[in-house]
N, C-alpha and C. Protein backbone atom coordinates (compact mmCIF):
# COMPACT_ATOMS: atom_id res chain seq x y z
N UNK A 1 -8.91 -5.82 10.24
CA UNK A 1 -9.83 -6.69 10.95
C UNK A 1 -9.58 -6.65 12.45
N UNK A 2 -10.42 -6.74 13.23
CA UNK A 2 -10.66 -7.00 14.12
C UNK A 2 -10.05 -8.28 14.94
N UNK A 3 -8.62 -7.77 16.15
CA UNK A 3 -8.16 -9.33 16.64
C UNK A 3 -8.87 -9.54 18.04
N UNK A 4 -9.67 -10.88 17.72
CA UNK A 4 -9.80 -11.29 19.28
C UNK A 4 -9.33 -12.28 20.48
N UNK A 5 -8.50 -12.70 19.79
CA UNK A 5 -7.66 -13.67 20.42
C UNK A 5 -6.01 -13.88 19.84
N UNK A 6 -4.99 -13.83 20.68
CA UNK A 6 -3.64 -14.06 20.19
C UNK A 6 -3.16 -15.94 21.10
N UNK A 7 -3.21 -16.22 19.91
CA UNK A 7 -2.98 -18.13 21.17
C UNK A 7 -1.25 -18.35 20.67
N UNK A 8 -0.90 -18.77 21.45
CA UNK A 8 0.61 -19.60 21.74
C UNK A 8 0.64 -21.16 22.07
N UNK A 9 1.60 -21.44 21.17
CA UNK A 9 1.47 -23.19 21.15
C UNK A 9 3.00 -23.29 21.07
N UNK A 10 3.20 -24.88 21.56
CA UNK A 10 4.55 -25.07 21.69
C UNK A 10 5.39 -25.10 19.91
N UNK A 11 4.52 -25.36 18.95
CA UNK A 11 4.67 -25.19 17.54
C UNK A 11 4.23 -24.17 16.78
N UNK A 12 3.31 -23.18 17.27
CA UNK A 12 2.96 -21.87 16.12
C UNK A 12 2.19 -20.82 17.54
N UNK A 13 2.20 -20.21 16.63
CA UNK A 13 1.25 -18.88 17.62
C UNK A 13 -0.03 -18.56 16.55
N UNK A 14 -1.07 -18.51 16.81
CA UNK A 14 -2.36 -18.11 16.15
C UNK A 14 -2.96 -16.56 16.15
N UNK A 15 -3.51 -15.89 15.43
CA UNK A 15 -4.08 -14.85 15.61
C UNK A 15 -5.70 -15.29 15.23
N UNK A 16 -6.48 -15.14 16.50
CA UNK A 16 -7.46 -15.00 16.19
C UNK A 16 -8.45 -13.74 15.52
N UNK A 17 -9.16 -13.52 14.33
CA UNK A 17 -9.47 -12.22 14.17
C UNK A 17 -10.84 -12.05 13.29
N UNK A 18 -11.74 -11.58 13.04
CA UNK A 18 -12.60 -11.11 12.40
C UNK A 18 -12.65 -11.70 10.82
N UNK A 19 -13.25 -12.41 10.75
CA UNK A 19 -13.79 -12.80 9.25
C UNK A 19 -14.40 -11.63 8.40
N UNK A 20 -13.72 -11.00 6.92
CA UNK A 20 -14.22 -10.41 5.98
C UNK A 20 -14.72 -10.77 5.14
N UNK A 21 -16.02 -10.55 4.70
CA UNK A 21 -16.44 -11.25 3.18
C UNK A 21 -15.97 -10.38 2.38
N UNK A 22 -15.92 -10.49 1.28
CA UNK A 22 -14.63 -9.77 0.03
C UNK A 22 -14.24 -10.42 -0.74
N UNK A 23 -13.59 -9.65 -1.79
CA UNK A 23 -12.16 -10.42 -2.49
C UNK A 23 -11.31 -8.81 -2.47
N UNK A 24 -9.80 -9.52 -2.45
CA UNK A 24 -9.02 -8.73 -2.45
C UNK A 24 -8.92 -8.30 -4.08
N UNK A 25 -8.37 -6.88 -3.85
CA UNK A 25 -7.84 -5.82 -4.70
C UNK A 25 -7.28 -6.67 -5.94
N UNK A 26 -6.75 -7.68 -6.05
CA UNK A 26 -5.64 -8.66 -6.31
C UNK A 26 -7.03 -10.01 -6.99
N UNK A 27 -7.74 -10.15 -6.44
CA UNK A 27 -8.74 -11.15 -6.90
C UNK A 27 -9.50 -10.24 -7.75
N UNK A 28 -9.73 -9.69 -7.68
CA UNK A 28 -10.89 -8.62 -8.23
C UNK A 28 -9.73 -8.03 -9.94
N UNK A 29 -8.75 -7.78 -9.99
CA UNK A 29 -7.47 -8.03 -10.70
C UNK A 29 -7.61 -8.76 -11.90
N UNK A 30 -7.21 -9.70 -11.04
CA UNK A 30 -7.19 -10.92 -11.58
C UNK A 30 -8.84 -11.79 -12.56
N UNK A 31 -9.66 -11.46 -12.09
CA UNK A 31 -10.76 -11.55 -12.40
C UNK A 31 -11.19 -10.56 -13.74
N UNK A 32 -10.98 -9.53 -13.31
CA UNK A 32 -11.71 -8.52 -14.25
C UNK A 32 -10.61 -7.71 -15.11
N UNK A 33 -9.29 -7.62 -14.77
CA UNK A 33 -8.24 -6.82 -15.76
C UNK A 33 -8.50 -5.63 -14.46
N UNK A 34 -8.12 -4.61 -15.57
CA UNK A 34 -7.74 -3.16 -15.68
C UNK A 34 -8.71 -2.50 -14.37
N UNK A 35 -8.55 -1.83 -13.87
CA UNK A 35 -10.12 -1.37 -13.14
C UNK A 35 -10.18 -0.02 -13.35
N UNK A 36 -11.79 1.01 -13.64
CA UNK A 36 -11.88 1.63 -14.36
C UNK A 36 -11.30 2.81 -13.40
N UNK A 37 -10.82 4.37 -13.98
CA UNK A 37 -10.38 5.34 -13.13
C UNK A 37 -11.06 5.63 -12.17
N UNK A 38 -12.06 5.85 -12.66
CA UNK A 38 -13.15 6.67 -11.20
C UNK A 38 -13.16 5.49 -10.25
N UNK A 39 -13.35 4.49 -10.14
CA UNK A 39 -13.05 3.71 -9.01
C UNK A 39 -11.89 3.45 -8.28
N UNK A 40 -11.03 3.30 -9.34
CA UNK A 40 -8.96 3.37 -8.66
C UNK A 40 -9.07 4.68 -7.69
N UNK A 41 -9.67 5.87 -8.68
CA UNK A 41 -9.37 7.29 -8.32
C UNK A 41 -10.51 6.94 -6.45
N UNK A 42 -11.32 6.33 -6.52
CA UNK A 42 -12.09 6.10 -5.29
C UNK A 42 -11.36 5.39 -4.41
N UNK A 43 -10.87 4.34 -4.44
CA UNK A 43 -10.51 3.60 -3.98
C UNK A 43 -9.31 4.31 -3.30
N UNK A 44 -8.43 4.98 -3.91
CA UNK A 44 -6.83 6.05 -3.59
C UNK A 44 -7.59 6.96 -2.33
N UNK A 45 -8.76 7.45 -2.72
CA UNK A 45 -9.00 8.60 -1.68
C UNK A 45 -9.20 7.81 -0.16
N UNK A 46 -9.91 6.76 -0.61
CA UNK A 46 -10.17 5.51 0.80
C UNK A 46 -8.71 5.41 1.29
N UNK A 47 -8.12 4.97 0.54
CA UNK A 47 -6.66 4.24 1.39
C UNK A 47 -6.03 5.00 2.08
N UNK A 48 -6.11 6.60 1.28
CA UNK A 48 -4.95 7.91 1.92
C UNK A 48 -6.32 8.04 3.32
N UNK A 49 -7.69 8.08 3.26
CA UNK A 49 -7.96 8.43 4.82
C UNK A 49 -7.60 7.19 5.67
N UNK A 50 -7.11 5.74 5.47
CA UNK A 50 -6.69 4.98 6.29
C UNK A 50 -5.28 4.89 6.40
N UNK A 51 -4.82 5.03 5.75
CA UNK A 51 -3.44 5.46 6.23
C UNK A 51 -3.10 6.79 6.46
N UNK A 52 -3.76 8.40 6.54
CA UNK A 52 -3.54 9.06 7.41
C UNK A 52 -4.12 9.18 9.07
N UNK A 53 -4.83 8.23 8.90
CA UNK A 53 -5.13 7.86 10.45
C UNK A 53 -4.32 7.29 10.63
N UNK A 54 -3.59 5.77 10.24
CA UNK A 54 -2.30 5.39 11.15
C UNK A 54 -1.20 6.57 11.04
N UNK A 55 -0.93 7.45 10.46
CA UNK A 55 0.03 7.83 10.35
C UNK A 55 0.03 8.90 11.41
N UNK A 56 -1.28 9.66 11.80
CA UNK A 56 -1.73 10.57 12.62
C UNK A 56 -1.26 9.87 14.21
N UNK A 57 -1.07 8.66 14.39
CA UNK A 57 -0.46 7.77 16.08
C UNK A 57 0.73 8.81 16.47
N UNK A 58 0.38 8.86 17.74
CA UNK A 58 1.48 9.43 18.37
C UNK A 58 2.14 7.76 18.74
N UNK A 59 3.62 7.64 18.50
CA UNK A 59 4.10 7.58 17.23
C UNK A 59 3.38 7.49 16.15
N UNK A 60 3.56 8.08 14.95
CA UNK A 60 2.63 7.72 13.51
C UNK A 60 3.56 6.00 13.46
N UNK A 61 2.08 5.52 12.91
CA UNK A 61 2.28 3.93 12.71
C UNK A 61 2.41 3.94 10.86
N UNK A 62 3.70 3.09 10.19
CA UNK A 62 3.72 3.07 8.92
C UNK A 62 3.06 1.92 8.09
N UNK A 63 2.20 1.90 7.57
CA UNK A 63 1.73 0.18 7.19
C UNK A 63 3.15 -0.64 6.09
N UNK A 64 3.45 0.46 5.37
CA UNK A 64 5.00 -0.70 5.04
C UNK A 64 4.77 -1.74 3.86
N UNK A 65 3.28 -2.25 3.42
CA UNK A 65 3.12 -3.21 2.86
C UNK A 65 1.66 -2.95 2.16
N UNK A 66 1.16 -1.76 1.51
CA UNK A 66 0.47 -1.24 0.96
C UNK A 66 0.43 -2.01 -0.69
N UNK A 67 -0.45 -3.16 -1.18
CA UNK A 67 -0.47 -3.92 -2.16
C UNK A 67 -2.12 -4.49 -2.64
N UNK A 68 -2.28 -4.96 -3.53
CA UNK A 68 -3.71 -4.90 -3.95
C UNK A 68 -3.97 -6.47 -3.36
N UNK A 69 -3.04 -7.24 -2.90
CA UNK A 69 -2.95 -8.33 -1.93
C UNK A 69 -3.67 -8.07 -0.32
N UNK A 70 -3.44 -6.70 -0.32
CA UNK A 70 -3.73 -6.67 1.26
C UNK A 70 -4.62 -5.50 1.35
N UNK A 71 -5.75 -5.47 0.37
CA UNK A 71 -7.13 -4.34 0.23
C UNK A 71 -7.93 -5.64 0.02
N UNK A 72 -8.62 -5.61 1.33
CA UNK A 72 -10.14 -5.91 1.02
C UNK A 72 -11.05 -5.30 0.69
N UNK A 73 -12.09 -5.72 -0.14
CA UNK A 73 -13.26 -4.96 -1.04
C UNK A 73 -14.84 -5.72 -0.83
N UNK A 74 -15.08 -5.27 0.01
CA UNK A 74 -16.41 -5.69 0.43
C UNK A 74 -17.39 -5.51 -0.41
N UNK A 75 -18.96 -6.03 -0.18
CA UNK A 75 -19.44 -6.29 -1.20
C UNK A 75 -20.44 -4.72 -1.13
N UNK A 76 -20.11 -4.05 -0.11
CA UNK A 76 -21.20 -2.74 -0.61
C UNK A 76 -19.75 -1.48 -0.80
N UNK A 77 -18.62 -2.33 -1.49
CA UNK A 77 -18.06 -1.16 -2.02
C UNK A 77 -16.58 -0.72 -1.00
N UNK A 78 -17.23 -1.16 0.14
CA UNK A 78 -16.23 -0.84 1.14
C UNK A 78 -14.61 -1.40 0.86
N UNK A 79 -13.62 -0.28 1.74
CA UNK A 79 -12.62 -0.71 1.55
C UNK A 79 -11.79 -1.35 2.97
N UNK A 80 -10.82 -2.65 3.81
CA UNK A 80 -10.40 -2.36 4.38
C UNK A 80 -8.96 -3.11 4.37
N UNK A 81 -7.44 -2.49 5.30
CA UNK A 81 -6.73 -3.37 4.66
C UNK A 81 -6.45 -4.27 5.58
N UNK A 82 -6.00 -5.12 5.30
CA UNK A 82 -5.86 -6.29 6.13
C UNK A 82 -4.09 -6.79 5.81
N UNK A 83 -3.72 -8.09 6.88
CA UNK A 83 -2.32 -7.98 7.36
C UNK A 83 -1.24 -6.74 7.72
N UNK A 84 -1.64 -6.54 8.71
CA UNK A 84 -0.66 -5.71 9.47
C UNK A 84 0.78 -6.28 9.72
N UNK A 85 1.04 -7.36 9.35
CA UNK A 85 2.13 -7.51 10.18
C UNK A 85 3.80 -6.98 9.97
N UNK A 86 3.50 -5.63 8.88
CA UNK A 86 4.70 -5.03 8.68
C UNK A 86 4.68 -3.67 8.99
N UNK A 87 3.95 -3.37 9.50
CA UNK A 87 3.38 -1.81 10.05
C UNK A 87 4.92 -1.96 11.43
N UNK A 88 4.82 -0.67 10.87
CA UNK A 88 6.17 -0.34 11.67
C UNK A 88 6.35 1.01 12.38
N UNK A 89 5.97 1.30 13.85
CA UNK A 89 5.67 1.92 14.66
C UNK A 89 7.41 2.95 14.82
N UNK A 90 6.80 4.01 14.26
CA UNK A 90 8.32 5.06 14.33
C UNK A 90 8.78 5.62 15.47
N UNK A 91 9.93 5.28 15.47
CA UNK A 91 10.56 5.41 16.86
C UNK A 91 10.82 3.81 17.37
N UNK A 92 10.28 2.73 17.32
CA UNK A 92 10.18 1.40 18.29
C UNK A 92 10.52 0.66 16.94
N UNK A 93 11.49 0.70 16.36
CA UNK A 93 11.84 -0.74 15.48
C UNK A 93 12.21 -1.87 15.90
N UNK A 94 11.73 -2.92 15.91
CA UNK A 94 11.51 -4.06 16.55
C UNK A 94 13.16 -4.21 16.61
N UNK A 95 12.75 -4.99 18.35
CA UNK A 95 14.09 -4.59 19.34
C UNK A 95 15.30 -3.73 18.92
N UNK A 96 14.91 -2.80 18.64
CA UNK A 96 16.29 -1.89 17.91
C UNK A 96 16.68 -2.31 17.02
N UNK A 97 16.15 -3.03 15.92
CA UNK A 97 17.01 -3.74 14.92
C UNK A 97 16.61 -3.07 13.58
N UNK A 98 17.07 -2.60 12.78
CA UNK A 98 17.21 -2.21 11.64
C UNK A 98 15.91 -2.95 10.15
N UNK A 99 15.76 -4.46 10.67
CA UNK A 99 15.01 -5.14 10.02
C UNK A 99 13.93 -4.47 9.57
N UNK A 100 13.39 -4.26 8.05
CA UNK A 100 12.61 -3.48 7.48
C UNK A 100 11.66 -4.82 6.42
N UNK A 101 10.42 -4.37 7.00
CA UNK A 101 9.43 -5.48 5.94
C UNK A 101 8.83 -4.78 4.54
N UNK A 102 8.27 -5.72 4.03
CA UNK A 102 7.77 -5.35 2.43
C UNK A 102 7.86 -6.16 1.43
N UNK A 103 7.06 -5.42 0.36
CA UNK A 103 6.94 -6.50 -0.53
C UNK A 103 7.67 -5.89 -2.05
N UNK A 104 8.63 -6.52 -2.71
CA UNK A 104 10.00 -6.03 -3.45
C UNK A 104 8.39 -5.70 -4.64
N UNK A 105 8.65 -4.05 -5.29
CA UNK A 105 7.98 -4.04 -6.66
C UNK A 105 7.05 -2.80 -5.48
N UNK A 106 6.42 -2.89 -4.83
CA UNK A 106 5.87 -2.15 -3.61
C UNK A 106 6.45 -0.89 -3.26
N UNK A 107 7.08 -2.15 -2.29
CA UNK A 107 8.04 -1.18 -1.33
C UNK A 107 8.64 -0.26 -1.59
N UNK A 108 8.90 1.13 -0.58
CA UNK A 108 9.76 2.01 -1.10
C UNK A 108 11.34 2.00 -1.32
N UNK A 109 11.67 2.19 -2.09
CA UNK A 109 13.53 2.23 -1.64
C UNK A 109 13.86 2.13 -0.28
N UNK A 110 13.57 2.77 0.15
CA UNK A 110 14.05 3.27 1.88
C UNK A 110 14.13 2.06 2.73
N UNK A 111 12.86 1.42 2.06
CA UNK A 111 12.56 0.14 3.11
C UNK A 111 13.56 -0.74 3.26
N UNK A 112 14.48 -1.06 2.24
CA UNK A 112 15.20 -1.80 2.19
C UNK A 112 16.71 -1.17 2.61
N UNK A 113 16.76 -0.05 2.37
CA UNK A 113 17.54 0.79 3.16
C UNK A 113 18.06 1.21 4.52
N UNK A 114 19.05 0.56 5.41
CA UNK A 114 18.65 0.62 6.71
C UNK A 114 18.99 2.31 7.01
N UNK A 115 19.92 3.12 5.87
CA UNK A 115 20.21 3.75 6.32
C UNK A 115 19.17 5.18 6.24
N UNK A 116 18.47 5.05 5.89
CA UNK A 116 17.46 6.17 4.98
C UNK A 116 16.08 5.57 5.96
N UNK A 117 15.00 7.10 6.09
CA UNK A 117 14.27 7.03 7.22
C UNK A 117 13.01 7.00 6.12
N UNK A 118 11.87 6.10 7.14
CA UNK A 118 10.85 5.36 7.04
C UNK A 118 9.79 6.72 7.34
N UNK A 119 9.34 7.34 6.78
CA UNK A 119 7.44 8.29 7.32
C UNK A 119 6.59 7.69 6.13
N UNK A 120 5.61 8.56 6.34
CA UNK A 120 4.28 8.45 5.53
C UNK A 120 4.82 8.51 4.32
N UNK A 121 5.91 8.90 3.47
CA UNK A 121 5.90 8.73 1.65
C UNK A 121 6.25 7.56 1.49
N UNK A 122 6.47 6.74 2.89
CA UNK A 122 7.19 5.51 2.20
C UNK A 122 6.12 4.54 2.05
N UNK A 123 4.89 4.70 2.47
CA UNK A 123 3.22 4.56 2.22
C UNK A 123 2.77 4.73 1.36
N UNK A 124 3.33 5.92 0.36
CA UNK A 124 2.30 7.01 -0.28
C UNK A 124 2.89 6.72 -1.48
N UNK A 125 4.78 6.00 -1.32
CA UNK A 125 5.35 5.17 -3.15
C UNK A 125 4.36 3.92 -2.81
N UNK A 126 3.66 3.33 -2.17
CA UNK A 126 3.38 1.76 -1.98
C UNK A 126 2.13 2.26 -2.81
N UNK A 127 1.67 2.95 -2.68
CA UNK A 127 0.17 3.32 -3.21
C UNK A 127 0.18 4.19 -4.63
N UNK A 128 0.61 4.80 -4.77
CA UNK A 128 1.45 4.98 -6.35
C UNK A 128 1.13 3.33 -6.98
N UNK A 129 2.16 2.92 -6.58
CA UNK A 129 2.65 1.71 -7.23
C UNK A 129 1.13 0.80 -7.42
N UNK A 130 0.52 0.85 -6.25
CA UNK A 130 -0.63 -0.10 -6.33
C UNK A 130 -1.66 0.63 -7.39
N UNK A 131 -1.87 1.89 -7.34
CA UNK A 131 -2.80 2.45 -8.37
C UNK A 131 -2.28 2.36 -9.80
N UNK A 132 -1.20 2.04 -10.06
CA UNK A 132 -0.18 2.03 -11.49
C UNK A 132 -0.72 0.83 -11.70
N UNK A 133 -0.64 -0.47 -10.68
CA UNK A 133 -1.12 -1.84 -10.77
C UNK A 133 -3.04 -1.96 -11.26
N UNK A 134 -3.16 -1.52 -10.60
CA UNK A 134 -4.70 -1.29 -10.73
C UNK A 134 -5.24 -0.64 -12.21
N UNK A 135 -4.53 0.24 -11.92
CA UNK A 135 -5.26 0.35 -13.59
C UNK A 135 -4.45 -0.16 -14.88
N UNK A 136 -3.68 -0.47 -15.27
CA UNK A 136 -2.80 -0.88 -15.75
C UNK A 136 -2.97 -2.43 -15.99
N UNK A 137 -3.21 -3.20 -14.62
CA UNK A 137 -3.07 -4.76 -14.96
C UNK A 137 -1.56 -4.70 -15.25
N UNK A 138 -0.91 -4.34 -15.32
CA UNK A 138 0.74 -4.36 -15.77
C UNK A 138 1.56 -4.84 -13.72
N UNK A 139 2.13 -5.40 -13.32
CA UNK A 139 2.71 -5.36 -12.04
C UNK A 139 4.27 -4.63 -12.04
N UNK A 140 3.74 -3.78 -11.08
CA UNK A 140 5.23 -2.85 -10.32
C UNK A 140 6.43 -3.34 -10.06
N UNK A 141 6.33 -4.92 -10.09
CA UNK A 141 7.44 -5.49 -9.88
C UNK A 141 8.27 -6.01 -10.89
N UNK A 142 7.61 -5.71 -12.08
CA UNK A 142 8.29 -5.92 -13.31
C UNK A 142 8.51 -4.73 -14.03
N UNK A 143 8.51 -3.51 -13.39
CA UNK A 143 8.94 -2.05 -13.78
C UNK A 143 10.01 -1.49 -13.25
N UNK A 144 10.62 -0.27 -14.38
CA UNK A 144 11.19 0.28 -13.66
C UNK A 144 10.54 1.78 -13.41
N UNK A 145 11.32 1.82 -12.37
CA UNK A 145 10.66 4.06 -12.00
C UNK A 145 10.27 4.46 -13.03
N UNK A 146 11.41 4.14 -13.73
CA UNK A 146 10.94 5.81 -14.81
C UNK A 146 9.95 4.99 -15.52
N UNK A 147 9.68 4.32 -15.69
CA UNK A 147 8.38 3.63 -16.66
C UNK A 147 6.97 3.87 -15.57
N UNK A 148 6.93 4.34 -15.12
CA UNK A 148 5.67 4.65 -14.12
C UNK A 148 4.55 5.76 -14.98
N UNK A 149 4.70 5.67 -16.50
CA UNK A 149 4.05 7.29 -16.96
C UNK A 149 2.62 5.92 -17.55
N UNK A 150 1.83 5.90 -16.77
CA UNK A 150 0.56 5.49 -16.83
C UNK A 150 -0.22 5.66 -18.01
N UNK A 151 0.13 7.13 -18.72
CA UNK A 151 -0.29 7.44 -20.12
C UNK A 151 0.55 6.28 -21.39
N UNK A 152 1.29 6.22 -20.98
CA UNK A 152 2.14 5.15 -22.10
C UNK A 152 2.19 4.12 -22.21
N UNK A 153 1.03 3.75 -20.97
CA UNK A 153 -0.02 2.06 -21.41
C UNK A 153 -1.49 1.99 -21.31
N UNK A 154 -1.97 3.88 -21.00
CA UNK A 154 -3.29 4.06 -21.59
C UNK A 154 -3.65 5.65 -21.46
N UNK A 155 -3.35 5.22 -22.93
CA UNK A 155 -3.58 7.05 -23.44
C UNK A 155 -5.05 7.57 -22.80
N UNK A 156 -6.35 7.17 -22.54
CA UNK A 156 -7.33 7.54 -22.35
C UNK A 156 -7.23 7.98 -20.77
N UNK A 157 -6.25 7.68 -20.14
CA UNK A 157 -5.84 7.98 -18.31
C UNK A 157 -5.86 9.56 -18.57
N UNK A 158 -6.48 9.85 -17.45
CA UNK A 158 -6.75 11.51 -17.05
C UNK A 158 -5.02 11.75 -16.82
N UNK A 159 -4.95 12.99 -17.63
CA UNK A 159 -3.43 13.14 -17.33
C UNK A 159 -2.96 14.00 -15.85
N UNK A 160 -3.96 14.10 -14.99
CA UNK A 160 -4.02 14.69 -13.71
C UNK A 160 -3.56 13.14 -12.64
N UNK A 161 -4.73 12.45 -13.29
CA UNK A 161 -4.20 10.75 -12.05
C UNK A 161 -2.75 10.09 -12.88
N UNK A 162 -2.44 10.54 -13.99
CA UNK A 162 -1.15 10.25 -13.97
C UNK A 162 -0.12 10.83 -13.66
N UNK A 163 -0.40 12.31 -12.92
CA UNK A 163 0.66 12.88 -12.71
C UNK A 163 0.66 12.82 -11.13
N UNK A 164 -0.07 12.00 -10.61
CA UNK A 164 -0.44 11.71 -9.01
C UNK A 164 0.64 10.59 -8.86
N UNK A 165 0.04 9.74 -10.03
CA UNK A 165 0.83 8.77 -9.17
C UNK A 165 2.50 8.23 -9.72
N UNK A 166 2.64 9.52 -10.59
CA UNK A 166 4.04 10.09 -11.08
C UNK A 166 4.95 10.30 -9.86
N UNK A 167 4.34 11.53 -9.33
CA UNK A 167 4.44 11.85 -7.97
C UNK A 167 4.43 11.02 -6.77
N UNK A 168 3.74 9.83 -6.57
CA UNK A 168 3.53 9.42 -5.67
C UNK A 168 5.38 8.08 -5.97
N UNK A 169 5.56 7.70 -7.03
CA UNK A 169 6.17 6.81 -7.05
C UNK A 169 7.55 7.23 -7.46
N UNK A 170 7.85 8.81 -7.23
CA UNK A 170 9.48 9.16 -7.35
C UNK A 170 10.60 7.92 -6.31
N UNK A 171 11.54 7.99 -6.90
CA UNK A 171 12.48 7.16 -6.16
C UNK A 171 13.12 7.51 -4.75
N UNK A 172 12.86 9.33 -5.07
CA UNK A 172 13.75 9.82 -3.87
C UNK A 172 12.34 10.50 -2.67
N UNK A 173 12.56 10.07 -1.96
CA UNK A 173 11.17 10.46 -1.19
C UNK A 173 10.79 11.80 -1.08
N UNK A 174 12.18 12.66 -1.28
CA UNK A 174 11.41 14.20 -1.26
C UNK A 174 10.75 14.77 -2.21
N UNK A 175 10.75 13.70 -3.32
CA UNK A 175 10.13 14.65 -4.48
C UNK A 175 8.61 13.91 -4.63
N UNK A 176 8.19 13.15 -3.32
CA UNK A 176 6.66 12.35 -3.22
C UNK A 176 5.44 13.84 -2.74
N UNK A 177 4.39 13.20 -2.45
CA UNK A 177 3.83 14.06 -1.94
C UNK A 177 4.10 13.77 -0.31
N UNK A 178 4.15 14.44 0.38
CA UNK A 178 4.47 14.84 2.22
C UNK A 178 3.54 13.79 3.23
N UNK A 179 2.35 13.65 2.54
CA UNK A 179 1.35 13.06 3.78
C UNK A 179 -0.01 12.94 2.60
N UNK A 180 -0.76 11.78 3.17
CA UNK A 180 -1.85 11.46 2.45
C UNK A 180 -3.00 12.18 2.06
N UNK A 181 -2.66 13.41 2.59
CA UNK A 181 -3.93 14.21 3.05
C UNK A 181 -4.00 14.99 1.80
């Protein structure tokens, strides 16, 4: 969304910003169950061209917090994500400090890791995880890795989008795919 105003008060700071009509990824969930492949499978191709544009920033910018909480779904289909506030600009970690955001079940290993480095796969397990969520209705945060085989809570899953987001949700980042593209 769109910010047009940042206000400061002696008790909070405000972000002013752009009103979306929608329901999130997460309402839509919650509402309806499971959501069908060809739309997850739509929805995945949307997210990887918005997060290879942040990632394309000189510095590449990481969003960090990739969840069906923070996809808005507009009403002609559109996708956009909303709360930035864990996007984490590589190279500039806030004041030099190690502090890494996310959401536990999400997030990649790494994140929580001060010692292990942050790029685009650590985006690309968040989105794994959210497409496992999505079709599934099952949550990532009550899994483990190796239980990520999408076929073994619905046999009718194309065994191609389960081997995506097999891939997408390895533990060790080199064995993810490289970049969204």
């Amino acid at each position: 969304p769109q910010i047009f105003d940042i206000l400061h008060t002696a008790k909070a700071d405000y972000i002013v910003m752009e009103y979306l009509e929608g329901e999130t990824a997460r309402e839509r969930l919650d509402r309806m169950g499971p959501q069908p492949a060809g739309e997850v499978v739509r929805w995945a191709k949307d997210l990887c061209l918005m997060l290879t544009y942040l990632h394309s920033y000189k510095p590449p910018m990481i969003y960090c917090d990739l969840k069906p909480d923070n996809i808005m779904i507009q009403s002609a289909g559109n996708l956009r994500l909303i709360d930035f506030g864990a996007v984490l600009e590589l190279g500039k970690e806030a004041g030099g400090s190690r502090l890494r955001l996310g959401t536990r079940g999400y997030a990649a290993p790494e994140q929580f890791d001060s010692g292990k480095a942050i790029d685009a796969r650590t985006d690309i397990y968040a989105l794994g995880r959210t497409m496992y969520e999505l079709l599934t209705g099952k949550s990532p945060c009550k899994a483990e890795a190796k239980e990520f085989s999408v076929r073994s809570l619905k046999r009718s899953m194309p065994r191609k989008l389960a081997q995506v987001i097999r891939t997408c949700t390895w533990e060790e980042p080199a064995k993810r795919y490289r970049n969204c593209e």
